[in-house]
Protein backbone atom coordinates (compact mmCIF):
# COMPACT_ATOMS: atom_id res chain seq x y z
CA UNK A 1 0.00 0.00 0.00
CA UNK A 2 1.61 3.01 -0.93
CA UNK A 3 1.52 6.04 1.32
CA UNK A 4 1.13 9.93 0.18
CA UNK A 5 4.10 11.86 -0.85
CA UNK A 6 3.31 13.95 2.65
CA UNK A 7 2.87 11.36 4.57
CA UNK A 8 6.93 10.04 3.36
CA UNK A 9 8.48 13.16 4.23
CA UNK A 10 8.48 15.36 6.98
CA UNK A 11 5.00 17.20 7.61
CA UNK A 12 5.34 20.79 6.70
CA UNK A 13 4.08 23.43 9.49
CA UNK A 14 2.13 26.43 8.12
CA UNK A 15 2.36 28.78 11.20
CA UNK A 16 2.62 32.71 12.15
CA UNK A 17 4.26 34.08 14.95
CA UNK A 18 1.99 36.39 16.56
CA UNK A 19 2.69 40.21 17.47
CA UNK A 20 1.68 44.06 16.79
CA UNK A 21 1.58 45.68 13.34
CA UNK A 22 3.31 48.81 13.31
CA UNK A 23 0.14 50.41 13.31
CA UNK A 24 -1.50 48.72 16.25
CA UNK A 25 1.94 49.73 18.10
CA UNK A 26 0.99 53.61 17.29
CA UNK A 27 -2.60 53.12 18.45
CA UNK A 28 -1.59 51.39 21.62
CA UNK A 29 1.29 54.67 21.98
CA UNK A 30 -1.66 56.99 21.25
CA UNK A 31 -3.68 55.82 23.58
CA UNK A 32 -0.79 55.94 26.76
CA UNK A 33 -0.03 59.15 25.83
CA UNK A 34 -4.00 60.10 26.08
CA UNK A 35 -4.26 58.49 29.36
CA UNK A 36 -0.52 59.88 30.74
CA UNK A 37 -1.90 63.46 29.79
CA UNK A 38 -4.97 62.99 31.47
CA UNK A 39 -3.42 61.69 34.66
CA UNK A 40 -0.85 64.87 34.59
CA UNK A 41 -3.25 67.40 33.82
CA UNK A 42 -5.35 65.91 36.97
CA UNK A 43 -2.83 65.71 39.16
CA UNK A 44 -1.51 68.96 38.21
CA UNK A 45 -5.14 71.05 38.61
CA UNK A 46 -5.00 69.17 42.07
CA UNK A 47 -1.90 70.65 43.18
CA UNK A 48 -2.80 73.79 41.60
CA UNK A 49 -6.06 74.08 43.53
CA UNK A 50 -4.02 72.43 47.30
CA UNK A 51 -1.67 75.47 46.32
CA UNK A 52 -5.15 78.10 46.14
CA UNK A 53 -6.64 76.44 48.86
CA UNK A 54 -3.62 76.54 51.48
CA UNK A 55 -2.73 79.92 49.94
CA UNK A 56 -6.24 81.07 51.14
CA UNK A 57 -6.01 79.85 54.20
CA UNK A 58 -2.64 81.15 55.04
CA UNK A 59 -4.07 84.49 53.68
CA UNK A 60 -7.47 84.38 56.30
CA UNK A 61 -5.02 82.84 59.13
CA UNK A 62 -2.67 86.07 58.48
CA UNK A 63 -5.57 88.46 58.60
CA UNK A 64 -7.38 87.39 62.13
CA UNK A 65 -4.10 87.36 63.48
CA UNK A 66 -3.85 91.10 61.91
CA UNK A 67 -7.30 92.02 63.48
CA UNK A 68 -6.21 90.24 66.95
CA UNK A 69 -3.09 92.55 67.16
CA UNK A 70 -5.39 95.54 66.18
CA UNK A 71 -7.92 94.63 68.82
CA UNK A 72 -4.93 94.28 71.34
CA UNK A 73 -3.65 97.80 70.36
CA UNK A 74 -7.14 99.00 70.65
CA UNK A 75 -6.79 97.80 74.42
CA UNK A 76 -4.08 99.80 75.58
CA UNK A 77 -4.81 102.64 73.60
CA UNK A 78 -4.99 105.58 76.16
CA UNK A 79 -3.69 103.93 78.71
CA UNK A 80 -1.76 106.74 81.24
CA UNK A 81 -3.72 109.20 79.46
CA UNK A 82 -6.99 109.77 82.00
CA UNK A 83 -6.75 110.69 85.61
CA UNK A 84 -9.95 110.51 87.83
CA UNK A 85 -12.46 109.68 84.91
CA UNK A 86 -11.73 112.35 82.62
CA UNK A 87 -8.46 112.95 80.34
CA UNK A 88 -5.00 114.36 81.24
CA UNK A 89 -5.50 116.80 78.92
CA UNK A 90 -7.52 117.49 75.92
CA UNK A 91 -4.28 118.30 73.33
CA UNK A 92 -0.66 117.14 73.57
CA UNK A 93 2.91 118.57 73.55
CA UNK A 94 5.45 115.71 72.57
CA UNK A 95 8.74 115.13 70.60
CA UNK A 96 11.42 112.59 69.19
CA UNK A 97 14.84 112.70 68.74
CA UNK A 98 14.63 116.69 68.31
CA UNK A 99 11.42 116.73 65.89
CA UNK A 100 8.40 117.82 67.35
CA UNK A 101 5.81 115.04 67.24
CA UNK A 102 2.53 116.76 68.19
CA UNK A 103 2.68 120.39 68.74
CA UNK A 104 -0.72 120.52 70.54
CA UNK A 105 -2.82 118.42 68.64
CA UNK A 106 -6.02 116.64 69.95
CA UNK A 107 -5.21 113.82 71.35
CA UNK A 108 -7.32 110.99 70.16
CA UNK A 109 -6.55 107.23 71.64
CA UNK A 110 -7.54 106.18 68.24
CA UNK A 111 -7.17 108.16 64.86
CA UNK A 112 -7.97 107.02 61.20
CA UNK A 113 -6.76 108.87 58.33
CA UNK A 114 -8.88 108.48 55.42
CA UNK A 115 -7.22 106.90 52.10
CA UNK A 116 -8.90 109.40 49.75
CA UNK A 117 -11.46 106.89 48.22
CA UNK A 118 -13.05 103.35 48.20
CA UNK A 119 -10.55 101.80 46.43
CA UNK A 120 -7.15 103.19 48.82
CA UNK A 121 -6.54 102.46 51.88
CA UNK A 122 -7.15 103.93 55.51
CA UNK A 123 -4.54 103.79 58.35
CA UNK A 124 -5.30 103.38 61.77
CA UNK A 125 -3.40 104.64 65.04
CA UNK A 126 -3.60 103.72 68.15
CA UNK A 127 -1.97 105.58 71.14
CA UNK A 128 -0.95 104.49 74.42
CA UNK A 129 2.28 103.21 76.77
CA UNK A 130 3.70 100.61 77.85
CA UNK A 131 3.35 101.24 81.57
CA UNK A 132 2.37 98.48 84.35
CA UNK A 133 1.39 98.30 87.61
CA UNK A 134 -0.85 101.14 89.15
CA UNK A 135 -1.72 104.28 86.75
CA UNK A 136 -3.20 106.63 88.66
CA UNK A 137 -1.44 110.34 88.71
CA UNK A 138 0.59 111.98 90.96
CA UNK A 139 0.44 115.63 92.27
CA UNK A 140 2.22 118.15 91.54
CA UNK A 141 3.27 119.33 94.58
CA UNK A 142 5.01 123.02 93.24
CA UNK A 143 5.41 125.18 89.91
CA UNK A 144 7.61 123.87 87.67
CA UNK A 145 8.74 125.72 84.21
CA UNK A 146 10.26 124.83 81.02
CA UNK A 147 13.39 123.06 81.96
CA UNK A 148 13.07 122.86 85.57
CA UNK A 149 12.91 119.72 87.50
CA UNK A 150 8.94 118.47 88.65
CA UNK A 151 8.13 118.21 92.18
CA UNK A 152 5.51 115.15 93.01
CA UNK A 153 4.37 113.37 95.74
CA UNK A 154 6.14 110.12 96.77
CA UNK A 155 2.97 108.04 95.53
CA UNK A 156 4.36 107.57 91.96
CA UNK A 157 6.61 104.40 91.43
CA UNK A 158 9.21 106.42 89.08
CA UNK A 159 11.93 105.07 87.56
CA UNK A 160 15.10 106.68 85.74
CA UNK A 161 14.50 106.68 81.57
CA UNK A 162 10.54 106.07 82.62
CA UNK A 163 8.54 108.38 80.06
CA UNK A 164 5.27 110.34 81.56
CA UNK A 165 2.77 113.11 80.72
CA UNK A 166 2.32 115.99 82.93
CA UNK A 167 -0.68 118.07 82.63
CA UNK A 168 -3.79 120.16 84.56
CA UNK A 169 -6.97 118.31 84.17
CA UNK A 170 -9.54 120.34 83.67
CA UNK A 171 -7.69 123.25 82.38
CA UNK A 172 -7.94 123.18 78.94
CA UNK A 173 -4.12 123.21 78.81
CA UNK A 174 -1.94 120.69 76.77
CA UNK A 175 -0.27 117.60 78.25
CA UNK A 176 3.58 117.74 77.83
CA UNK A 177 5.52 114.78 77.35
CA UNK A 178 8.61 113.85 79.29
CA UNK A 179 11.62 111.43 80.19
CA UNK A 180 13.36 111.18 84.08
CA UNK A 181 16.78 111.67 82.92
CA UNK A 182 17.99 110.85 86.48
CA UNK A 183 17.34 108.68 88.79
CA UNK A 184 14.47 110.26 91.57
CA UNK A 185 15.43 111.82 94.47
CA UNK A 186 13.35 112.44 97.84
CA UNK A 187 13.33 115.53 99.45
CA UNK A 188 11.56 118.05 101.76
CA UNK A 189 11.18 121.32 99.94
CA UNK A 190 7.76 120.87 98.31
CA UNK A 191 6.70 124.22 97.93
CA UNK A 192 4.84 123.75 101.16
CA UNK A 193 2.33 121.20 100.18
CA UNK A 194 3.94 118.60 101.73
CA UNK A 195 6.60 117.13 104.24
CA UNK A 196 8.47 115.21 101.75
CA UNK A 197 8.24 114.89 97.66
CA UNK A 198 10.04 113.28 94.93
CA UNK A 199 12.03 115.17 92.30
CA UNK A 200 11.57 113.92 88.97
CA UNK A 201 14.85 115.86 86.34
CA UNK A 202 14.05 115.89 82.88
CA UNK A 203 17.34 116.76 80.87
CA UNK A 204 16.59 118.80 77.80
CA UNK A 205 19.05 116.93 76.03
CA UNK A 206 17.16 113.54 76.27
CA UNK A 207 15.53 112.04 73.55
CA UNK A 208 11.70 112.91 74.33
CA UNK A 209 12.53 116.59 76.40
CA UNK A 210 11.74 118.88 73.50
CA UNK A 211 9.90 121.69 74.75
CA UNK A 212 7.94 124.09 72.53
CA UNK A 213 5.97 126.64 75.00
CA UNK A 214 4.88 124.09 77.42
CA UNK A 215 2.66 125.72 80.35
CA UNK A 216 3.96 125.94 83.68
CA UNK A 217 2.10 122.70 85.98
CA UNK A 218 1.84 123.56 89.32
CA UNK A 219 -0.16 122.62 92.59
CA UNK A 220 -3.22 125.43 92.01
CA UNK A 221 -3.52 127.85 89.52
CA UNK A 222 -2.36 131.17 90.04
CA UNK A 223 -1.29 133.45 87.19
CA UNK A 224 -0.13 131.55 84.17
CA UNK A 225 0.62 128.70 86.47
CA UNK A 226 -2.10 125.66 85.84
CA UNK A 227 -3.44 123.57 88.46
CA UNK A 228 -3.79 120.66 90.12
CA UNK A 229 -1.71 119.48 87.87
CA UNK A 230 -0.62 115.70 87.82
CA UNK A 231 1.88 113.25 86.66
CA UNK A 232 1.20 109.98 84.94
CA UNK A 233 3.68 107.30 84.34
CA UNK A 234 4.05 105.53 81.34
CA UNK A 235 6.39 103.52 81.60
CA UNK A 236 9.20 102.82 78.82
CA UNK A 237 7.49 103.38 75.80
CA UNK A 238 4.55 105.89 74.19
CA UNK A 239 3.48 104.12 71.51
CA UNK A 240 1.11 104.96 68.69
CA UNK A 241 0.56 101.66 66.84
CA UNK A 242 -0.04 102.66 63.13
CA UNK A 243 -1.73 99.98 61.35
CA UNK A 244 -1.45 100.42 56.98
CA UNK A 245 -1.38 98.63 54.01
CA UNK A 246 1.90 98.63 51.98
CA UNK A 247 2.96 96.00 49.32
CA UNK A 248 0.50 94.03 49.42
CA UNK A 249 0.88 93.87 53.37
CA UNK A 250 -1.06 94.88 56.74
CA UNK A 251 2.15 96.71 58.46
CA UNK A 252 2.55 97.51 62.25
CA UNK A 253 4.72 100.09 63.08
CA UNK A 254 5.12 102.65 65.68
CA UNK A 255 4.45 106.12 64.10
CA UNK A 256 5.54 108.39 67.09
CA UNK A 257 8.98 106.97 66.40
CA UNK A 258 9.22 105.90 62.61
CA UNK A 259 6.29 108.31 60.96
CA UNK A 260 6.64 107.17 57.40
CA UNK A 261 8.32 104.04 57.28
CA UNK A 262 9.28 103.00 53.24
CA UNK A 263 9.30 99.25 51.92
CA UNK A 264 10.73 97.89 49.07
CA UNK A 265 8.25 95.14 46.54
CA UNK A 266 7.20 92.08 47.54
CA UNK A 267 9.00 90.02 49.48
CA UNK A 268 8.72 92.65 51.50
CA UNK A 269 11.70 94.90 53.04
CA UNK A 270 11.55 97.94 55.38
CA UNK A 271 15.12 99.25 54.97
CA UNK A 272 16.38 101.58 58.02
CA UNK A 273 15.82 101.72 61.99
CA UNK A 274 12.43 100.91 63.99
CA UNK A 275 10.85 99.47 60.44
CA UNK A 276 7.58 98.22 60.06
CA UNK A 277 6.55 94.65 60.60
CA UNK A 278 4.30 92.58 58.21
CA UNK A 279 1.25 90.73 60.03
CA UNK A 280 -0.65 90.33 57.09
CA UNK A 281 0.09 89.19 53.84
CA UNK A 282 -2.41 89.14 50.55
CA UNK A 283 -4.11 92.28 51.99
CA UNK A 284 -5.35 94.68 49.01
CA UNK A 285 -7.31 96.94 50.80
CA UNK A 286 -8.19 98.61 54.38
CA UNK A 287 -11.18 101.00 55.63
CA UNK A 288 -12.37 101.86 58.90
CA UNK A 289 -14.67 104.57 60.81
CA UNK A 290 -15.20 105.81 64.28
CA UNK A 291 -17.87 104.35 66.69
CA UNK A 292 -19.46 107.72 68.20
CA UNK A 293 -21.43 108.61 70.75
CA UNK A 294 -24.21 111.32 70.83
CA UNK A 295 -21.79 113.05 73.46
CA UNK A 296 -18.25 112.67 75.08
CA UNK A 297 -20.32 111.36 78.83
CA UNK A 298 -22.01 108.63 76.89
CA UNK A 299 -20.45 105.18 76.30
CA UNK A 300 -23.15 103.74 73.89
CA UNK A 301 -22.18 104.05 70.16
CA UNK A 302 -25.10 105.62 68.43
CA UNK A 303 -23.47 106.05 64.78
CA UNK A 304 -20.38 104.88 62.42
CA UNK A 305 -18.44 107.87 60.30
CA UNK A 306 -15.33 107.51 57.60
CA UNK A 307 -12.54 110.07 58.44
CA UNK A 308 -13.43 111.89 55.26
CA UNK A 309 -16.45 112.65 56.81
CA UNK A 310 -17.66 116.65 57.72
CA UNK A 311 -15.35 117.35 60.99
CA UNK A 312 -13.49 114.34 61.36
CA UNK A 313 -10.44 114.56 59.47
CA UNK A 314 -9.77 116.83 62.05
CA UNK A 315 -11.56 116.33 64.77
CA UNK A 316 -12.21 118.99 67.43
CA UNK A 317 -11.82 118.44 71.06
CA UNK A 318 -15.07 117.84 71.94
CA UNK A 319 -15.69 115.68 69.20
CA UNK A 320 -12.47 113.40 70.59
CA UNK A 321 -14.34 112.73 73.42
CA UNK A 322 -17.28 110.89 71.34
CA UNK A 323 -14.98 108.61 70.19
CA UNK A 324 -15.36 105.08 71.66
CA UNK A 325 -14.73 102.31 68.83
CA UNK A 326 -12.77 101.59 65.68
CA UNK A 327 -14.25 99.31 62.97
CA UNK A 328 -12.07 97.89 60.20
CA UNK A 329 -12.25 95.99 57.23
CA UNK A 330 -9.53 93.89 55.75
CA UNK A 331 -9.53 92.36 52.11
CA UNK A 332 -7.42 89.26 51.76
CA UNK A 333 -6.96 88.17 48.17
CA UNK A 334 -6.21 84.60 47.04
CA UNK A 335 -2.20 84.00 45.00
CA UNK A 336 -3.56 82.79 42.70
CA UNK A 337 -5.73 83.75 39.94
CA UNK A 338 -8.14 81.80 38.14
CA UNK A 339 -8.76 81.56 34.01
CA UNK A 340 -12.62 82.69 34.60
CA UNK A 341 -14.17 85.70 36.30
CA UNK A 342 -14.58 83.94 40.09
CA UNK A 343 -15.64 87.02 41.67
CA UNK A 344 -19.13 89.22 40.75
CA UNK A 345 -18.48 92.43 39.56
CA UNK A 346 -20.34 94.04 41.93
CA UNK A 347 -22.58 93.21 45.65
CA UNK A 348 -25.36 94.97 47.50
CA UNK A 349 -25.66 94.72 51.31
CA UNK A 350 -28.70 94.39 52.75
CA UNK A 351 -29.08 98.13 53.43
CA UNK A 352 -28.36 98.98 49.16
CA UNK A 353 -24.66 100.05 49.82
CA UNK A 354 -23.36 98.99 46.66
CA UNK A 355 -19.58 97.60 46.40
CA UNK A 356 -17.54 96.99 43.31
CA UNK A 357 -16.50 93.70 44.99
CA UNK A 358 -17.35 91.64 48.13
CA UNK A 359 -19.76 92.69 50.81
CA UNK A 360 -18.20 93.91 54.40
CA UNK A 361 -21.12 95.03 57.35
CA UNK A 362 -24.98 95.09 56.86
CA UNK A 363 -25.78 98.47 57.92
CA UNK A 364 -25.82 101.45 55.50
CA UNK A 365 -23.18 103.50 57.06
CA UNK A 366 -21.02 100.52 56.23
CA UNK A 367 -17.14 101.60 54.54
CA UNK A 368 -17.99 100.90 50.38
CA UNK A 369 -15.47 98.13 48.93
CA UNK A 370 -14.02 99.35 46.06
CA UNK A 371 -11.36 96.58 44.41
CA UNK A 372 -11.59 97.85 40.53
CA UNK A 373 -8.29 99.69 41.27
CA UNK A 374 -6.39 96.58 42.57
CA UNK A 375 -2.74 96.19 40.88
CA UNK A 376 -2.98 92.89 38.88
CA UNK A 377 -0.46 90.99 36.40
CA UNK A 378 -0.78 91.69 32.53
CA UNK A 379 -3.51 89.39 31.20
CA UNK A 380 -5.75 89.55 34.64
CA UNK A 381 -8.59 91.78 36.28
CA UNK A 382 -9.27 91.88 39.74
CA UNK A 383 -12.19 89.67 39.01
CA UNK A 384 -10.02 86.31 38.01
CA UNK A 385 -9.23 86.09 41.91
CA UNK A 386 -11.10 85.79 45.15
CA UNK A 387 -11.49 87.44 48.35
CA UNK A 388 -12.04 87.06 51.85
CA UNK A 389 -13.50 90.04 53.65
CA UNK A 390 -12.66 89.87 57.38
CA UNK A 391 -13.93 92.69 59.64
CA UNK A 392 -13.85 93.54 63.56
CA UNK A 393 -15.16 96.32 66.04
CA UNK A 394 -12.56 96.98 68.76
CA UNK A 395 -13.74 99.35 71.37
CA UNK A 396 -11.81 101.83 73.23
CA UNK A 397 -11.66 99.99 76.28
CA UNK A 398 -9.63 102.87 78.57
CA UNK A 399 -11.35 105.41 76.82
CA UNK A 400 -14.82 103.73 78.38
CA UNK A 401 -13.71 102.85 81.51
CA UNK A 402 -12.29 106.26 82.21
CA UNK A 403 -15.62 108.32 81.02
């Protein structure tokens, strides 16, 4: 039997090796790439928006610790400058280094300079001392004159270097402003008011001991000799905490010592001595008013008013005395700015105060957010970022208490 010619030889295998075309290989590429991109452009809008997110947080952490300092300065302000429930003095005599600081201005435990409009900035100062311990005056015990030494009783817990504000309440006379340049000394020549009295010398050399035409303080008035006058102690330091907004930053800096402090574009410098101190960053903008009362003896606030306001850019005397809270409004802003328009153009309060921006306080007295002038990068408007509007009333606690 004969068998096929295949079946003789060997049996030839028809078989393919499998694998990818060349175009199957560029699909599958096309597809990774797809996918990779995807994956990328997720993870990088995720760390774009943890980025916006912690930026905005660091920017709303910054600005309540801002308002807490400003509330804390809003504590002391006035503090050593009331004796018996009524102030010192109604206008103050005090210098720095050889420049006059106030020549008799109104003296105002709180002062707000307006920015000029809605979309600038206001600054806020606060003015007080650093003094502990027990702050109620001391007599003068005889008449003192420009450069001579002051005479008070022993009840005063003065120090040398201590700084303290001698005045007549009552009198209508300015406080003055001095520094013990020497240690105190007891003695008993007191202009016969008392058996013994401490001698407090004030150098006219020292740093604070400029004298203009300060009135003579004595123990009565007689003449052009003012009395009772007293002597309060304030310790180290008179401080008038000015609060502003520069580069982009809520400063702190003390005005009676460094009046115009300059800083250099953000990250932020303050070149030269005593310079401010950033406690805010992200801040665009600042306004606050003055919580009045209908008169100096009353402690309730009946009204807000800017510092632009009719009378109190200046205010007078009297109207110094209705002064008994600061409100403020900070505007954070967030780093980074979005592709779309995240923030309305515009937003009414509930009293129809109309803001070209976020919304601050209800009532219709309320300071009028105005970001359209915010500085912004080439491409942007104020509108492709957001905001966070924090606000705070800070009453004038020693300014109360001492009514």
């Amino acid at each position: 039997m004969k068998q096929s010619r295949s079946s003789q030889g060997s049996v030839a295998c028809r078989c393919r090796q499998s694998g990818f075309t060349m175009v199957e290989l560029m699909v599958a590429i096309a597809v990774g790439l797809i996918v990779t991109l995807a994956v990328t452009g997720a993870v990088l809008t995720m760390g774009r928006q943890f980025r916006i997110t912690g930026a905005n947080a660091a920017a709303q952490g910054s600005a309540q610790i801002a308002l807490s300092l400003m509330d804390e300065a809003g504590r002391s302000a006035g503090v050593g400058m009331y004796n018996n429930g009524q102030p010192l003095c109604p206008t103050l005599n005090a210098a720095y280094g050889g420049a006059v600081r106030s020549p008799g201005d109104v003296f105002l435990a709180a002062k707000i300079d307006d920015g000029g409009s809605n979309s600038a900035s206001d600054t806020v100062t606060f003015t007080g001392s650093s003094a502990v311990g027990a702050l109620s005056g001391t007599p003068v015990l005889e008449a003192t004159t420009l450069n001579n030494p002051i005479k008070v009783s022993n009840a005063g817990s003065f120090q040398l270097n201590d700084l303290a504000l001698i005045g007549a309440p009552g009198s209508g006379q300015p406080c003055t402003l001095f520094q013990v340049t020497a240690a105190p000394t007891t003695g008993a020549v007191c202009g016969g008011n008392a058996s013994t009295c401490k001698t407090l010398t004030r150098a006219t050399n020292a740093t604070y001991n400029v004298f203009a035409t300060p009135p003579s303080y004595g123990f009565s008035t007689s003449g052009t000799v003012y009395g009772p006058a007293v002597v309060n102690r304030l310790g180290s330091d008179f401080q008038q905490d000015r609060f502003a907004v520069m580069c982009g930053a809520l400063v702190k800096y003390n005005a009676f010592v460094n009046p115009s402090p300059t800083c250099t574009q953000y990250p932020l410098d303050f070149p030269g001595p005593n310079p401010a101190a950033p406690i805010a960053m992200d801040v665009v903008l600042m306004h606050a008013q003055y919580g009045i009362s209908a008169s100096a003896a009353s402690d309730v606030v009946t009204g807000w008013v800017n510092a632009n306001a009719t009378g109190w850019s200046s205010p007078t005397v009297a109207d110094a005395g209705r002064v008994k809270a600061v409100r403020v409004v900070v505007v954070t802003r967030s780093k980074e700015p979005d592709n779309t328009l995240v923030t309305a153009a515009t937003c009414t309060n509930e009293a129809a105060v109309v803001n070209t921006g976020p919304c601050s306080f209800a009532d219709a007295a309320t300071p009028v957010i105005d970001l359209s002038a915010t500085a912004v990068p080439a491409g942007r408007t104020w509108r492709n970022y957001r905001y966070r509007v924090h606000q705070a009333v800070i009453p004038l606690r020693n300014v109360i208490w001492s009514n």
